[in-house]
Protein backbone atom coordinates (compact mmCIF):
# COMPACT_ATOMS: atom_id res chain seq x y z
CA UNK A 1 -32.48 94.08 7.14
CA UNK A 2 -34.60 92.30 9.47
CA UNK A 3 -37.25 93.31 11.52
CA UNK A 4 -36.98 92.42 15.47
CA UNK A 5 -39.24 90.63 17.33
CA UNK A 6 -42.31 92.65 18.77
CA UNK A 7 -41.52 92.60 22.39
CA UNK A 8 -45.10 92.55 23.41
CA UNK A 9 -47.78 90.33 22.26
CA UNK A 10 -51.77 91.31 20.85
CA UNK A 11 -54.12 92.25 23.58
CA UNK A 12 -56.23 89.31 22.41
CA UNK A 13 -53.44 86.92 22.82
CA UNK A 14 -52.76 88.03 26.35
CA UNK A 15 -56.79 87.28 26.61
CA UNK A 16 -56.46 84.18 25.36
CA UNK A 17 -53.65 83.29 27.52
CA UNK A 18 -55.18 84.81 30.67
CA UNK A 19 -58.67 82.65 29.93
CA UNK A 20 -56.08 79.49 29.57
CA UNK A 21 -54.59 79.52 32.47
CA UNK A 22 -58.14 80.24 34.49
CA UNK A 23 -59.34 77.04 33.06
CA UNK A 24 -56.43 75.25 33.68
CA UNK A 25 -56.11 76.80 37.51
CA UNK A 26 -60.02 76.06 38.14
CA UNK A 27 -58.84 71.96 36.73
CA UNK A 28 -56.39 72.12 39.09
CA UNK A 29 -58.37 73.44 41.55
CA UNK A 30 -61.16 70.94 40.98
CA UNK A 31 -58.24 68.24 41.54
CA UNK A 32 -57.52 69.52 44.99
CA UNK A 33 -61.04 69.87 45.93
CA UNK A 34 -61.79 66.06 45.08
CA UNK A 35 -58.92 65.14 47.51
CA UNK A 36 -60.34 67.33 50.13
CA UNK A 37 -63.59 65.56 49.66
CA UNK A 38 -62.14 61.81 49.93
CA UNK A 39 -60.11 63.41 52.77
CA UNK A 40 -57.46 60.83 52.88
CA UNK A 41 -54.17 60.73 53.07
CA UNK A 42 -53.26 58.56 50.47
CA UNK A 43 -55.55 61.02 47.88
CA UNK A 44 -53.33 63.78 49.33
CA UNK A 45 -50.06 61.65 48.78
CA UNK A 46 -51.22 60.61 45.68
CA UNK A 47 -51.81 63.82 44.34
CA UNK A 48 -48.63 65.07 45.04
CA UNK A 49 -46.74 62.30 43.90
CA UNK A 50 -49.12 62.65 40.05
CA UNK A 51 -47.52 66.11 40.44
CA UNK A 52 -43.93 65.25 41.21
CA UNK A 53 -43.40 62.06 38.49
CA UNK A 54 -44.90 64.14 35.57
CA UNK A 55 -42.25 66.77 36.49
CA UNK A 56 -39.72 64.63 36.20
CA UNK A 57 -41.05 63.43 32.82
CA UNK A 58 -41.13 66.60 31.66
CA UNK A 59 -37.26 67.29 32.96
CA UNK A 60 -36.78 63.91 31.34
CA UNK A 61 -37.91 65.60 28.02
CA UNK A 62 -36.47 68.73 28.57
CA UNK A 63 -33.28 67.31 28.92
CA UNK A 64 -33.05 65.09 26.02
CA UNK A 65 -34.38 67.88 23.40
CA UNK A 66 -31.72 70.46 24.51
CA UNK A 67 -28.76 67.67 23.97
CA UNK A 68 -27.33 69.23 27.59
CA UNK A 69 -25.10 67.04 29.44
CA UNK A 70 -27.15 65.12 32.20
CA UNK A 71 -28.28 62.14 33.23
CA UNK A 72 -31.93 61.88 32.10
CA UNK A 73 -32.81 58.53 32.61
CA UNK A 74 -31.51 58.48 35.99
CA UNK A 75 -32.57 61.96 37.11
CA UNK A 76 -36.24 60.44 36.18
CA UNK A 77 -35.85 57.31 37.77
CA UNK A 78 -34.93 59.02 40.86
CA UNK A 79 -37.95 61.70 40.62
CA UNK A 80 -40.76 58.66 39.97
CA UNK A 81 -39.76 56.51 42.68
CA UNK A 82 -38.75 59.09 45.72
CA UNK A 83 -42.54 60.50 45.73
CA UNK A 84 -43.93 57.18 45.81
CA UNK A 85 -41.44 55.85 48.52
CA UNK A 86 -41.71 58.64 50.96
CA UNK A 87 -45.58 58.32 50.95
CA UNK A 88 -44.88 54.37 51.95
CA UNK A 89 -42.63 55.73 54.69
CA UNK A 90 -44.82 58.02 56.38
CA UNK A 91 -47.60 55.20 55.95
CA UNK A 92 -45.27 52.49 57.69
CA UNK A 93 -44.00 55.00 60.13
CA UNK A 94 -47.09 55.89 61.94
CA UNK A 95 -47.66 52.49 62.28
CA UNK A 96 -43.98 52.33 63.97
CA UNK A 97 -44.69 55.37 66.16
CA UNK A 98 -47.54 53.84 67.36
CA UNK A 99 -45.99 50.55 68.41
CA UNK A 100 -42.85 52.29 69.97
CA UNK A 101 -43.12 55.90 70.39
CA UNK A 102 -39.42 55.96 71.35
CA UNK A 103 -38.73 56.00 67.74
CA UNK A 104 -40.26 59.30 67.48
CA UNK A 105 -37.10 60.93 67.87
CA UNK A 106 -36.23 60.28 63.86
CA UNK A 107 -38.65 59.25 61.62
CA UNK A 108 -37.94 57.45 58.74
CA UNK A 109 -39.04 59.70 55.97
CA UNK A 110 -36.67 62.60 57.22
CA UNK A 111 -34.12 59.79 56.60
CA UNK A 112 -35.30 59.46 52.99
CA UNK A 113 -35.67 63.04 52.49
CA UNK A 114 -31.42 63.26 53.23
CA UNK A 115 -31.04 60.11 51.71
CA UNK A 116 -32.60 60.40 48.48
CA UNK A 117 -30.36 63.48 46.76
CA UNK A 118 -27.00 61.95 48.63
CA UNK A 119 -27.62 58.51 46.79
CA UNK A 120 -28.45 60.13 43.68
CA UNK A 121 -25.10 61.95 43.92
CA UNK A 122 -23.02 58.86 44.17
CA UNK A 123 -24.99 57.01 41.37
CA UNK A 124 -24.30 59.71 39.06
CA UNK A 125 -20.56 59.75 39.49
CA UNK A 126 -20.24 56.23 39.71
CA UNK A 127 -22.28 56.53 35.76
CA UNK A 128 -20.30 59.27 34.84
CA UNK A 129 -16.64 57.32 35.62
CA UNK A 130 -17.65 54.81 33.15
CA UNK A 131 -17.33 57.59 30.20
CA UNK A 132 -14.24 59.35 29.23
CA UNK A 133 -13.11 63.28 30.57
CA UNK A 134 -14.18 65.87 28.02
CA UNK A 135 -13.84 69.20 29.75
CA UNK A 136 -15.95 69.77 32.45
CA UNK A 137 -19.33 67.57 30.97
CA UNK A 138 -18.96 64.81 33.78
CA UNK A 139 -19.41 68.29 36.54
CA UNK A 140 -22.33 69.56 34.45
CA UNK A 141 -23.53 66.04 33.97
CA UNK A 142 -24.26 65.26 37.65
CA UNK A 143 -25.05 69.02 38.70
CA UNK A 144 -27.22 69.04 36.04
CA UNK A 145 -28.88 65.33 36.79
CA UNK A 146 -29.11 66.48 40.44
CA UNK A 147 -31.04 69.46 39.85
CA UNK A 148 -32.94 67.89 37.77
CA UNK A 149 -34.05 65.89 40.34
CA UNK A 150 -34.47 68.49 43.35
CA UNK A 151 -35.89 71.21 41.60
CA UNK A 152 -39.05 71.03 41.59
CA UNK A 153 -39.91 67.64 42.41
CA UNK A 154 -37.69 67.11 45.39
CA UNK A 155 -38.61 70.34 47.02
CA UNK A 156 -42.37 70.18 46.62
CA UNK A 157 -42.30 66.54 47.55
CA UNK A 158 -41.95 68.34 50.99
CA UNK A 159 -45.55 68.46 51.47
CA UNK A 160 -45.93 64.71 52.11
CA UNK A 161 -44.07 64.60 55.34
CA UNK A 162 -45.82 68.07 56.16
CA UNK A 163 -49.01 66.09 55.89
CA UNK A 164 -47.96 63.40 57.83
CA UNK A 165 -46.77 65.21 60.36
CA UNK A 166 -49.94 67.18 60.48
CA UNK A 167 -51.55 64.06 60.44
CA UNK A 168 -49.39 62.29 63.66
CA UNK A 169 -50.15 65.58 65.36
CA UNK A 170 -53.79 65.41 65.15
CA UNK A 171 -54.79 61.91 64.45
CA UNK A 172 -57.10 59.99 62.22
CA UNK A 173 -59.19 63.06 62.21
CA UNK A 174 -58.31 65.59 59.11
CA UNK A 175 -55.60 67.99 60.61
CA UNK A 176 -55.92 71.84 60.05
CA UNK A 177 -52.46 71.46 58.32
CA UNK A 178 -53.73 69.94 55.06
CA UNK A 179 -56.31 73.19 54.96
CA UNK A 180 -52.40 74.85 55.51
CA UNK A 181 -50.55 73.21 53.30
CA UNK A 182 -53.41 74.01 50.81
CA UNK A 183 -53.65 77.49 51.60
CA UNK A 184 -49.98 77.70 51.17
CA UNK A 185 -50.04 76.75 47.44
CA UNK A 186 -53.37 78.93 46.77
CA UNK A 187 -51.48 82.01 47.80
CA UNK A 188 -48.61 80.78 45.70
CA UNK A 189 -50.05 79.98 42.65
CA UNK A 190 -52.25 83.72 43.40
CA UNK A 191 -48.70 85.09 43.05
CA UNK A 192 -48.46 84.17 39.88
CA UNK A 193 -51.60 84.63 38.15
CA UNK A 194 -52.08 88.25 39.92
CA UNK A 195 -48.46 89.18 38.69
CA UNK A 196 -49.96 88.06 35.07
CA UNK A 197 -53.16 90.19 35.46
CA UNK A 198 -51.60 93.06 36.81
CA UNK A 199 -48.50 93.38 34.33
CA UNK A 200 -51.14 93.44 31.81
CA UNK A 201 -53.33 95.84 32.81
CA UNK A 202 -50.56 98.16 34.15
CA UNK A 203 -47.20 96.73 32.47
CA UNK A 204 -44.86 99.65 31.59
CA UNK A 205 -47.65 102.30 32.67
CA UNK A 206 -45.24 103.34 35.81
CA UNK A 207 -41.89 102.27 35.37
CA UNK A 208 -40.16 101.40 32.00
CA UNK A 209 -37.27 98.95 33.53
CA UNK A 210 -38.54 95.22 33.74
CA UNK A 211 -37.85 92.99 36.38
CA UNK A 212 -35.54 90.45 35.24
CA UNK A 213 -35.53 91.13 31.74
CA UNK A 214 -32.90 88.42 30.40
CA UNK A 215 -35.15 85.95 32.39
CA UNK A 216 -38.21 86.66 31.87
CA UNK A 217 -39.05 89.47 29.49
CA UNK A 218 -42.61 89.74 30.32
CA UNK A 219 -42.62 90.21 34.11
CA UNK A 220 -42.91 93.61 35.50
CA UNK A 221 -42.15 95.70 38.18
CA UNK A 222 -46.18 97.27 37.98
CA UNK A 223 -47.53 93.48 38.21
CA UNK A 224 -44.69 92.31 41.24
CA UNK A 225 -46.61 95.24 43.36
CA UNK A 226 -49.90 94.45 42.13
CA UNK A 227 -49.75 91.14 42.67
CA UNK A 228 -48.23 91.90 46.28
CA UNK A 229 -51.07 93.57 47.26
CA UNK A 230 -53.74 91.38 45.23
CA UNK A 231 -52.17 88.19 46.80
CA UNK A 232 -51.92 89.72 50.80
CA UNK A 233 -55.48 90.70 50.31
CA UNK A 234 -56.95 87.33 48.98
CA UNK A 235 -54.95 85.76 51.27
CA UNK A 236 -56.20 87.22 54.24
CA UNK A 237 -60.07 86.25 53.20
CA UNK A 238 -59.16 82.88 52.53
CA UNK A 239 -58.32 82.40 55.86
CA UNK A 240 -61.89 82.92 57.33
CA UNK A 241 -63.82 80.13 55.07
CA UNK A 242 -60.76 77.61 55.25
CA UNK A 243 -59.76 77.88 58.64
CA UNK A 244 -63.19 78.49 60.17
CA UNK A 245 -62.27 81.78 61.41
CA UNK A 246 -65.00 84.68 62.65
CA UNK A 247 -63.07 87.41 62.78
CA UNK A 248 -58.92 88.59 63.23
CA UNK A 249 -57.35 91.15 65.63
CA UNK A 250 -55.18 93.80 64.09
CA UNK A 251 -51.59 91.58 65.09
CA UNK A 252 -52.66 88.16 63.47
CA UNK A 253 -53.66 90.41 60.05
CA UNK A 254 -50.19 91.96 60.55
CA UNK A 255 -48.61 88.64 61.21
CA UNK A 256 -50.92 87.24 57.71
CA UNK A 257 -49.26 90.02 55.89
CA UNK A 258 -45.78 89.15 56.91
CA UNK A 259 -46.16 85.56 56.07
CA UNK A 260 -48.01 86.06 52.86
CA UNK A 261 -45.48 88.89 51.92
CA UNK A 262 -42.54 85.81 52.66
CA UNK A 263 -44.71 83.21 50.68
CA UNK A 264 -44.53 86.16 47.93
CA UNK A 265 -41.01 86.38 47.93
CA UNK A 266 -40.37 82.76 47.57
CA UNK A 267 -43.05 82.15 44.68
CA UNK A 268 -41.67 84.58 43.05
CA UNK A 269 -37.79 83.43 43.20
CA UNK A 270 -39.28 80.36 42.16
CA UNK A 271 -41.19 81.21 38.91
CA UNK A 272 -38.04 82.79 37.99
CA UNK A 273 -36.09 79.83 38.95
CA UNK A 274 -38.17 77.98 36.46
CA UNK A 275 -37.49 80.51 33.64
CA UNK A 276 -33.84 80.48 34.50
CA UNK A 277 -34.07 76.61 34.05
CA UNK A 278 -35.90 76.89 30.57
CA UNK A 279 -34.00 79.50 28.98
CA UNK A 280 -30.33 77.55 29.99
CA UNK A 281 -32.14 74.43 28.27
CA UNK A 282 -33.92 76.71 25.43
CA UNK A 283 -36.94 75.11 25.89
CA UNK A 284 -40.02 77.59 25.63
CA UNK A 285 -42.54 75.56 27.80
CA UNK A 286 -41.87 72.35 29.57
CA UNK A 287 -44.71 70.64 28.47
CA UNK A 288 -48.42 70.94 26.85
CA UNK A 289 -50.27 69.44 29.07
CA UNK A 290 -52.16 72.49 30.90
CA UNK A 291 -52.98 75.46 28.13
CA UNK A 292 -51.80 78.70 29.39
CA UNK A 293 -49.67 77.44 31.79
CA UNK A 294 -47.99 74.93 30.04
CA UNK A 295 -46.24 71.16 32.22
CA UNK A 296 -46.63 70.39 35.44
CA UNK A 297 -43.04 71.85 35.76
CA UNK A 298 -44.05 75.07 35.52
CA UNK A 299 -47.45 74.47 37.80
CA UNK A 300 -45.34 73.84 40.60
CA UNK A 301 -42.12 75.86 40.64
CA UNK A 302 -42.91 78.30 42.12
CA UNK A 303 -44.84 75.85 45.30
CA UNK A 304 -41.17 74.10 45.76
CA UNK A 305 -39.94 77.17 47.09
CA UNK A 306 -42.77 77.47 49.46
CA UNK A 307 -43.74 74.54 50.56
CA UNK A 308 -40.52 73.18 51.98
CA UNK A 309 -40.77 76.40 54.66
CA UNK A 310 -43.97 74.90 55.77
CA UNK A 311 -42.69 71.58 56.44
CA UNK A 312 -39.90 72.77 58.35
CA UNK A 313 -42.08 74.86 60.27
CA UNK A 314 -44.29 71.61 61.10
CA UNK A 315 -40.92 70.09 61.93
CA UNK A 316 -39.85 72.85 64.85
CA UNK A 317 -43.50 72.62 66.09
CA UNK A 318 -44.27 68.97 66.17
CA UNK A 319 -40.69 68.01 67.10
């Protein structure tokens, strides 16, 4: 007879874990705060694309060790160079605007924002009609290889052309929509590390049903409304040392807590999104390069569900 797996780990290990992913949030952070300091867009760009190609590294990885039909070579190729090539667009197209502002009307990186997954697409079944039918593997082959290549790195590419746009709004000068775009992934990444902290102080305490259980066994419904309120809260103060802000009537804190409670939502969705990914590829973690947290994949899965919003916000305002 054999014994089943203990559900829920030591307290120390939780500790442990918890103290990890501090000191890998606080490296993370220290990243972001040396960009801020150059105050650049190319250190903004370049961060992000650091971000993106080790994600699709990792996928790369991920991908080979679980022997699931996909195209990882490609999928990778893809998620190195789009990063890199949108930041030259939105470099060459300011330029352009500036020179002939009639071309305003399309910029050139939206193009390669469309362009990118709908080339990736044909390349994959163009590869795939080279091999013979076995069942449905050529359909999970390029689903899979496009995925692979949208989720994350695709998605939280987004906040290149949010910058730049921020940037053609304002000027040479630093726009306030870096400080936004920054402030977007803060309260995202909050989401997560206040739904650990609360799930493990409170976990099971009020309600014995788990979120999604046969996704991820360890989230709870305690730390989703902890986290809720942890996150709206820190959000909120953020605002007043990033933003330069004195003080906030009673409708811009409501309008805070809707649009934190939305950026909630989404981070969420996306952490699980990540775990969904994992689990259908049996992979535990999707790399080893940040202790406690675990590859940049899972850094910044749950941000590509948030910061595309932003970017399309910029895009109904500045447009």
């Amino acid at each position: 007879m054999t014994t089943p797996p203990r559900e829920n780990a030591p307290a120390g290990s939780k500790m442990r874990v918890l103290f990890q992913r501090l000191f890998s949030t606080f490296v993370l952070l220290g990243l972001l705060a040396g960009a801020l300091v150059w105050n650049r867009e190319a250190g903004y760009y370049g961060l992000v694309c650091i971000f993106c190609i080790l994600t699709a590294w990792e996928w790369r990885h991920m991908l080979i060790r679980s022997g699931k039909a996909g195209q990882a070579r490609l999928s990778f190729l893809f998620g190195t160079a789009y990063p890199v090539l949108l930041s030259v667009a939105c470099f060459f197209n300011k330029f352009r605007l500036t020179m002939r502002d009639e071309f305003r009307m399309m910029p050139d990186p939206l193009l390669l924002v469309v362009a990118a997954p709908v080339i990736l697409v044909v390349v994959a079944f163009i590869r795939e009609m080279n091999r013979p039918i076995v069942g449905s593997r050529a359909l999970r082959s390029v689903a899979t290889t496009l995925l692979s290549f949208i989720y994350p790195g695709w998605l939280f590419a987004f906040a290149i052309p949010a910058i730049h746009l921020g940037y053609l709004e304002a000027g040479a000068e630093s726009p306030r929509i870096v400080m936004m775009v920054l402030w977007v992934i803060l309260v995202t990444k909050m989401t997560d590390i206040f739904a650990y902290v609360s799930g493990l102080l409170l976990g099971g305490k009020f309600f014995t049903k788990k979120l999604i259980p046969h996704i991820s066994p360890k989230k709870t419904w305690e730390g989703i409304i902890g986290s809720w309120l942890l996150t709206n809260a820190a959000g909120i103060v953020l605002v007043f040392p990033m933003f330069g802000t004195a003080s906030l009537s009673p409708a811009s804190v409501l309008m805070l807590v809707l649009g934190i409670t939305l950026i909630f939502i989404l981070a969420v969705y996306g952490d699980l999104a990540g775990s969904l990914v994992k689990r259908s590829l049996s992979v535990k973690d999707s790399g080893s390069l940040l202790p406690g947290i675990g590859g940049l994949f899972d850094l910044i899965d749950s941000p590509s569900f948030t910061v595309p919003f932003l970017c399309i916000l910029m895009m109904t305002v500045v447009y």
